[in-house]
C-alpha atoms as a PDB file:
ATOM      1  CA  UNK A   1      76.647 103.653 114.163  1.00  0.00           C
ATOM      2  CA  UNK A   2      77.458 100.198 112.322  1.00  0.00           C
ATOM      3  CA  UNK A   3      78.682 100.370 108.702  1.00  0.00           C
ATOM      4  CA  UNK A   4      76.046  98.700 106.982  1.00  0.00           C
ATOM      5  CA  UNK A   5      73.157 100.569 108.679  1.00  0.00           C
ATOM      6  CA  UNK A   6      75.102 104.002 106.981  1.00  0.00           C
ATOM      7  CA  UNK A   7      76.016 102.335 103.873  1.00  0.00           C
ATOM      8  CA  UNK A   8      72.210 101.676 103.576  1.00  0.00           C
ATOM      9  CA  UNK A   9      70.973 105.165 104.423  1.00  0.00           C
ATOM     10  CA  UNK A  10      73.775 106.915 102.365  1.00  0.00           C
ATOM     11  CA  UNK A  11      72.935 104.618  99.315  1.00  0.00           C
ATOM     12  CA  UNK A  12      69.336 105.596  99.483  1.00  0.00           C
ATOM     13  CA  UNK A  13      70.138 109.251 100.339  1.00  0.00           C
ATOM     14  CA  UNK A  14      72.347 109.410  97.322  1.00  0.00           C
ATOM     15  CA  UNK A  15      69.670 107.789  95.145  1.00  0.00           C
ATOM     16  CA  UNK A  16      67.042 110.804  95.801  1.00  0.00           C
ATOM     17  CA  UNK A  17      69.954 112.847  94.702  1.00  0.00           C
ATOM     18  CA  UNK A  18      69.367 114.408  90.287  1.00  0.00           C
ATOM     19  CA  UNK A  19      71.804 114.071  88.488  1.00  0.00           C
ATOM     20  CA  UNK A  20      71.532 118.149  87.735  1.00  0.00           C
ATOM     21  CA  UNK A  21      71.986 118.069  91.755  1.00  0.00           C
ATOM     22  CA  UNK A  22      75.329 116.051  91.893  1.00  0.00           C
ATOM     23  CA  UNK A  23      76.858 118.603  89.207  1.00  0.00           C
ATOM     24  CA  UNK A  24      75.956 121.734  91.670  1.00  0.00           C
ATOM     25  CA  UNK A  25      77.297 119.770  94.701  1.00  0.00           C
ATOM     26  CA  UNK A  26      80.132 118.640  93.184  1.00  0.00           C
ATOM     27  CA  UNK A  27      81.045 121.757  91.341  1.00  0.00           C
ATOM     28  CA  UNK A  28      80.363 123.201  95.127  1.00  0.00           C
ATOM     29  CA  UNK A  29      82.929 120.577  96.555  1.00  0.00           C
ATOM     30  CA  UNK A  30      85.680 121.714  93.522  1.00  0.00           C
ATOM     31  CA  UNK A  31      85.355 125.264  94.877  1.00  0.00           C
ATOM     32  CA  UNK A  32      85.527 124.303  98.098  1.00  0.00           C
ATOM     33  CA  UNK A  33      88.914 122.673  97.699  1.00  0.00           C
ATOM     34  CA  UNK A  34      90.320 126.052  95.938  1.00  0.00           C
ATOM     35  CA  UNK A  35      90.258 127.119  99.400  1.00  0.00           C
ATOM     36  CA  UNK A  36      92.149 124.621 101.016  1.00  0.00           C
ATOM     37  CA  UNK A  37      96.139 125.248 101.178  1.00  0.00           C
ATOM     38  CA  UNK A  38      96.806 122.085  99.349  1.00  0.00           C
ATOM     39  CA  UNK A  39      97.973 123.050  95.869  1.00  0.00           C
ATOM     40  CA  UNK A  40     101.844 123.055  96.036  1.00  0.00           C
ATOM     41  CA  UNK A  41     102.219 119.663  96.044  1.00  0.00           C
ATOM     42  CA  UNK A  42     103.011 117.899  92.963  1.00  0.00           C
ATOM     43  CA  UNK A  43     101.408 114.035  93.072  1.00  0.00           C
ATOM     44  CA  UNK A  44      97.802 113.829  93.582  1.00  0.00           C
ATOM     45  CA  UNK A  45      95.914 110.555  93.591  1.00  0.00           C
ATOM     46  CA  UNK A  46      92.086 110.989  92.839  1.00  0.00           C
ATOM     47  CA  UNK A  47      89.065 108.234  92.372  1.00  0.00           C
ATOM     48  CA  UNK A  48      86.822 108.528  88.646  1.00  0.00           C
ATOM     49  CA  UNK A  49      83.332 108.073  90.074  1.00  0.00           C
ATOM     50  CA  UNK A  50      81.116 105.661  89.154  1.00  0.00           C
ATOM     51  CA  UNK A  51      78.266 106.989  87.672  1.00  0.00           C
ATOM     52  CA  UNK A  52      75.213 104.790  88.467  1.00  0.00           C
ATOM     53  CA  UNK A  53      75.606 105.000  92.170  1.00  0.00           C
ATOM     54  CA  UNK A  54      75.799 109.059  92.157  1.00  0.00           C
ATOM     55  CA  UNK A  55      79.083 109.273  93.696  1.00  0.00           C
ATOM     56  CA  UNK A  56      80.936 112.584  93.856  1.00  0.00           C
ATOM     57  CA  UNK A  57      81.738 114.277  90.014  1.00  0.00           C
ATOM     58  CA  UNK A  58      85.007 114.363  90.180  1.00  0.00           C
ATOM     59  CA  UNK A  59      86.022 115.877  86.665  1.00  0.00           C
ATOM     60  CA  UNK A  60      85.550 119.305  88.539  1.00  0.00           C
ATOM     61  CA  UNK A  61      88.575 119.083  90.463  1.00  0.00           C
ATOM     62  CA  UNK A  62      90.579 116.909  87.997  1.00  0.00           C
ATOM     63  CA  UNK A  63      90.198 120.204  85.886  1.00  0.00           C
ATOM     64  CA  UNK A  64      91.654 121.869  88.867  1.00  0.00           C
ATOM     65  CA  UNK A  65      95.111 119.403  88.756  1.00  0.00           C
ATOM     66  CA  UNK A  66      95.513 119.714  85.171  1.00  0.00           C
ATOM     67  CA  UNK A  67      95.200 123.581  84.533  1.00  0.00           C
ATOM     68  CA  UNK A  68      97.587 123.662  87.504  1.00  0.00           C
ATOM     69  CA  UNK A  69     100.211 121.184  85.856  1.00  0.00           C
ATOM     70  CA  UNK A  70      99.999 118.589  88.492  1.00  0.00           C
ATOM     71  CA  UNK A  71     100.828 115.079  88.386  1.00  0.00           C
ATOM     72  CA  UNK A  72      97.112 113.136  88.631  1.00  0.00           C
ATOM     73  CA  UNK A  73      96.989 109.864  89.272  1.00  0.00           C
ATOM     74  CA  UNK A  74      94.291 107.246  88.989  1.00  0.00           C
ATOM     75  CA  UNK A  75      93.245 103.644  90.709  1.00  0.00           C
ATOM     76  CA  UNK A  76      93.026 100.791  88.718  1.00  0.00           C
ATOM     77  CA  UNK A  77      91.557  97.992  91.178  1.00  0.00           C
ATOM     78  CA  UNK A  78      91.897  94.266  91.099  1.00  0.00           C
ATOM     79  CA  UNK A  79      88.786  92.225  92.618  1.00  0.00           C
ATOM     80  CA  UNK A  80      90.682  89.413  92.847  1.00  0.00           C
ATOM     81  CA  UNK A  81      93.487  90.382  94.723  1.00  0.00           C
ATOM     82  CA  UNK A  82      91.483  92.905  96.679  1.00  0.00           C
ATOM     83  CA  UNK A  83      94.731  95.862  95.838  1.00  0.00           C
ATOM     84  CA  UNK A  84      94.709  98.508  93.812  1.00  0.00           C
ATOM     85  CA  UNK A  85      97.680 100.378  91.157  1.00  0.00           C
ATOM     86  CA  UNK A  86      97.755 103.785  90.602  1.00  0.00           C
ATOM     87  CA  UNK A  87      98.277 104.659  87.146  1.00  0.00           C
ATOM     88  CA  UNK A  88      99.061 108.278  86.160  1.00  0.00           C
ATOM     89  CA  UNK A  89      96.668 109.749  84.104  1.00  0.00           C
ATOM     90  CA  UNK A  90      98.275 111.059  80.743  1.00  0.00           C
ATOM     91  CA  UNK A  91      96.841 112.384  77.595  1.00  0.00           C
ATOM     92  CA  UNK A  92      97.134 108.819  76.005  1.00  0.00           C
ATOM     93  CA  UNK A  93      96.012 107.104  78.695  1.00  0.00           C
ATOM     94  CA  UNK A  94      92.706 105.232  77.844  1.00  0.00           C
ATOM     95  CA  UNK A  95      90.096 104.689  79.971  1.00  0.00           C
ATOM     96  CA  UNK A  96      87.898 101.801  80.202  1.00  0.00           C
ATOM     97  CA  UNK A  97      84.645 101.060  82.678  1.00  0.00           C
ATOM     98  CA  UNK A  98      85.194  98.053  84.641  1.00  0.00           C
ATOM     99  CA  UNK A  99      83.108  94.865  85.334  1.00  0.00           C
ATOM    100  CA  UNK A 100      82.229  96.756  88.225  1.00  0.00           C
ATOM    101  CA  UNK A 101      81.263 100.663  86.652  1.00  0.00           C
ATOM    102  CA  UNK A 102      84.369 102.250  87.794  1.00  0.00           C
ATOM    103  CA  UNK A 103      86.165 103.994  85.064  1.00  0.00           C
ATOM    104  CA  UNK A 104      89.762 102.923  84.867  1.00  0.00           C
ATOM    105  CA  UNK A 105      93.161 103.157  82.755  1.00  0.00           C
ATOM    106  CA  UNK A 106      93.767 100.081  80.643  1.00  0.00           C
ATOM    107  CA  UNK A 107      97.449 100.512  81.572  1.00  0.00           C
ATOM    108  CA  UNK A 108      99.991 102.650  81.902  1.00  0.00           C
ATOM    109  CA  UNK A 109     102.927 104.476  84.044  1.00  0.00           C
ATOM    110  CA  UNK A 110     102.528 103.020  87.177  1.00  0.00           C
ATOM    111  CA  UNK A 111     102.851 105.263  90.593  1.00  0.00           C
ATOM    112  CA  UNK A 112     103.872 103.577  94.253  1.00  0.00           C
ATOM    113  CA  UNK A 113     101.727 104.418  97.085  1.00  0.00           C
ATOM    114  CA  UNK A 114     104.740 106.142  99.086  1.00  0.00           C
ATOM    115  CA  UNK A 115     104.842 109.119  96.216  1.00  0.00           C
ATOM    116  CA  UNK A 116     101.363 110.445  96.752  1.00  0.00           C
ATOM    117  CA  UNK A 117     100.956 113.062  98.681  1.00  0.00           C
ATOM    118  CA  UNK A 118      97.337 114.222  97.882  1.00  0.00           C
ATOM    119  CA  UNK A 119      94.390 111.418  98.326  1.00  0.00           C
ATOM    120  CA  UNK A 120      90.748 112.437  97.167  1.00  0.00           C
ATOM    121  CA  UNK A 121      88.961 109.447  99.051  1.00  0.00           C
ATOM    122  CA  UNK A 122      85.809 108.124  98.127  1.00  0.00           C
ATOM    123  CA  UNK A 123      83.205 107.207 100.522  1.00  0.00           C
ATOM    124  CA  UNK A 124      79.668 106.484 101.758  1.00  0.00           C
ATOM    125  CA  UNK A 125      79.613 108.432 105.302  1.00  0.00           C
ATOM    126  CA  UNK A 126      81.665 109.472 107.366  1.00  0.00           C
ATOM    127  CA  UNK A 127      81.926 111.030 111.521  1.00  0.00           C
ATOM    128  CA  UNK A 128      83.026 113.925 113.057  1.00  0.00           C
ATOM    129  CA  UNK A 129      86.623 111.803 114.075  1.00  0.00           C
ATOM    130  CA  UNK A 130      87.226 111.568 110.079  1.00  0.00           C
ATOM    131  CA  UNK A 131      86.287 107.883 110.165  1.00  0.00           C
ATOM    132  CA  UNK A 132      85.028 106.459 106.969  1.00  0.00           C
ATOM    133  CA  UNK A 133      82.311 103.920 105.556  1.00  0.00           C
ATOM    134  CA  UNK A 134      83.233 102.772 101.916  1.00  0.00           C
ATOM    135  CA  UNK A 135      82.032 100.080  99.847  1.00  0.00           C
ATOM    136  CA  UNK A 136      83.370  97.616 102.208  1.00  0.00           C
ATOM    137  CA  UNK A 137      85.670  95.985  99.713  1.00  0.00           C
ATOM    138  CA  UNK A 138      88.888  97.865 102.137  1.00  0.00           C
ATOM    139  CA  UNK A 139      90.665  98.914  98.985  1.00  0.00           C
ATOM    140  CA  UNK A 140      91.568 102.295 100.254  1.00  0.00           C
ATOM    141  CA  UNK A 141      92.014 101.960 103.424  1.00  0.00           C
ATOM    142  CA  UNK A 142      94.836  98.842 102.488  1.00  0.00           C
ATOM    143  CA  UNK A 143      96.185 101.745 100.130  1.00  0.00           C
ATOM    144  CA  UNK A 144      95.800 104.353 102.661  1.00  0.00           C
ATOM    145  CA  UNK A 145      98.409 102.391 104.986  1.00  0.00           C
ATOM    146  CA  UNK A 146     100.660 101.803 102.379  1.00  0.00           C
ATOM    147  CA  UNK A 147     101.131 105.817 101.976  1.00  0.00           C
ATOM    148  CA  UNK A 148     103.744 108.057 103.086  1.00  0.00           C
ATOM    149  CA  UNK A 149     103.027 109.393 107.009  1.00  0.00           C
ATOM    150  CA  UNK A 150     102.722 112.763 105.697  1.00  0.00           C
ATOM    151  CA  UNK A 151      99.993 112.150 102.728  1.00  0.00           C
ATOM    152  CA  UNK A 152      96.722 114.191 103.436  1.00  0.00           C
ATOM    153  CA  UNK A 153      93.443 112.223 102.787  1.00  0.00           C
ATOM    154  CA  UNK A 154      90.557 114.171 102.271  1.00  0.00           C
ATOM    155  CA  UNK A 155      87.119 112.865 101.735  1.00  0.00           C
ATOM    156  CA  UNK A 156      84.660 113.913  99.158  1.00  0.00           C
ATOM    157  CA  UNK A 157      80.981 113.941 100.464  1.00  0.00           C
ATOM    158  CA  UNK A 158      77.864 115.560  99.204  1.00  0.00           C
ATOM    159  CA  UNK A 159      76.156 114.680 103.127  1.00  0.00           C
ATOM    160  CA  UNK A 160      77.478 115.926 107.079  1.00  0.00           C
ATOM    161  CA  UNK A 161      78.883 113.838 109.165  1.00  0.00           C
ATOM    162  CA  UNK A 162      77.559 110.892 111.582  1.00  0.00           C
ATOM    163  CA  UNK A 163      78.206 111.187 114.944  1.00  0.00           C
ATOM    164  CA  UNK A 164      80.620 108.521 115.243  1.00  0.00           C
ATOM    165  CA  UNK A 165      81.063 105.506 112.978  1.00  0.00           C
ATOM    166  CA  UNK A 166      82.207 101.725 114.766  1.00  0.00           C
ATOM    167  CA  UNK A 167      85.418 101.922 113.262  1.00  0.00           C
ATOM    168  CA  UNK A 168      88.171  98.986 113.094  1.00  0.00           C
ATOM    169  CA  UNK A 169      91.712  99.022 113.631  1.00  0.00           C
ATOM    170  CA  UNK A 170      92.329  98.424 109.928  1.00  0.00           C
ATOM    171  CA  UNK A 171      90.651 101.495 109.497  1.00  0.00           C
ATOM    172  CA  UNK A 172      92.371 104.618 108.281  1.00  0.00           C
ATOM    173  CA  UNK A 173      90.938 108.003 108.971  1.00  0.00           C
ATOM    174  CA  UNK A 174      90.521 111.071 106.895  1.00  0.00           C
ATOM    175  CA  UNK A 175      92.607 114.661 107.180  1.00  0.00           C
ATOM    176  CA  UNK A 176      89.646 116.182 105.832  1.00  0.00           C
ATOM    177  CA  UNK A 177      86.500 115.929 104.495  1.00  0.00           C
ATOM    178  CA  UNK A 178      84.901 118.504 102.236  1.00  0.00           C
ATOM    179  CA  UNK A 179      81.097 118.813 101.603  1.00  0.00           C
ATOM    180  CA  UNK A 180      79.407 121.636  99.303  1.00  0.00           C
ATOM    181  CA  UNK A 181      78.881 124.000 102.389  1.00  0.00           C
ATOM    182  CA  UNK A 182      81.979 123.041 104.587  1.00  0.00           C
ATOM    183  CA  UNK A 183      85.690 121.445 105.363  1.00  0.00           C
ATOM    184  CA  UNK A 184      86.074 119.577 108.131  1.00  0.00           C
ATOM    185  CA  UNK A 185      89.310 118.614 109.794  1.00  0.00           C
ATOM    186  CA  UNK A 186      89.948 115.736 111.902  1.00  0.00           C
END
């Protein structure tokens, strides 16, 4: 399926979604992920969501990283440029929400791409091949290719997957994705 007819449908899908409903389906997702064998690694990049368009809660599983002492790290995009930093999150670190309604640091302790070796991916929809619809902005998939071979990227979605997705070569698929009733692996 193209990527605009699914960012379409998953926009309006997502809309329908409470707000009570995203905390159950996201607290569903965090449990979910307890399950996977992913937890002895020590750098873990992961996306603050942006509120008004109901994306996965993600303060669930940053709980997660932080009671187990891992090293969390955080995007902080630039429009202009069309890249992103990763900033690790500290106690200090302040948070602001951008032009755009994703939370982000102000600054901090920046992290390169190649020492991440956890990636909680955001996204719209997704196929059974672990293809991907964002935004369509390509921020993660640019920092997706700029991560070591052996980084995992697992998407977070509260919906099942498409059939297949028209993908591009620029593209870069998911490891995993987990939903509130399942992980899939691609």
């Amino acid at each position: 399926m193209e990527k605009e007819i699914l960012r379409t449908k998953y926009r309006k899908l997502r809309e329908k979604l409470s707000f009570e409903k995203i905390e159950v389906l996201s607290l569903e997702i965090a449990n979910k992920l307890l399950e996977m064998d992913i937890w002895e690694k020590t750098y873990y990049h992961i996306f603050l969501p942006i509120t008004g368009k109901k994306e996965v809660n993600t303060e669930y599983i940053l709980h997660i990283l932080q009671g187990k002492d891992k090293s969390v790290i955080i995007p902080k995009t630039n429009f202009e440029s069309g890249e992103m930093t990763h900033i690790l999150l500290q106690e200090h670190t302040a948070l602001k929400i951008s032009n755009y309604g994703i939370p982000e640091p102000e600054s901090g302790i920046e992290v390169l791409p190649g020492q991440i070796e956890i990636v909680f991916v955001p996204l719209l929809a997704y196929d059974v091949k672990g293809n991907r619809v964002g935004y369509g902005k390509g921020f993660y998939d640019r920092f997706l290719a700029q991560c070591d071979p052996e980084a995992v990227f697992i998407g977070l979605s509260f919906f099942e997957p498409e059939a297949s997705i028209l993908h591009e070569f620029i593209d870069i698929p998911l490891n995993f994705c987990v939903t509130p009733h399942r992980t899939y692996k691609f």
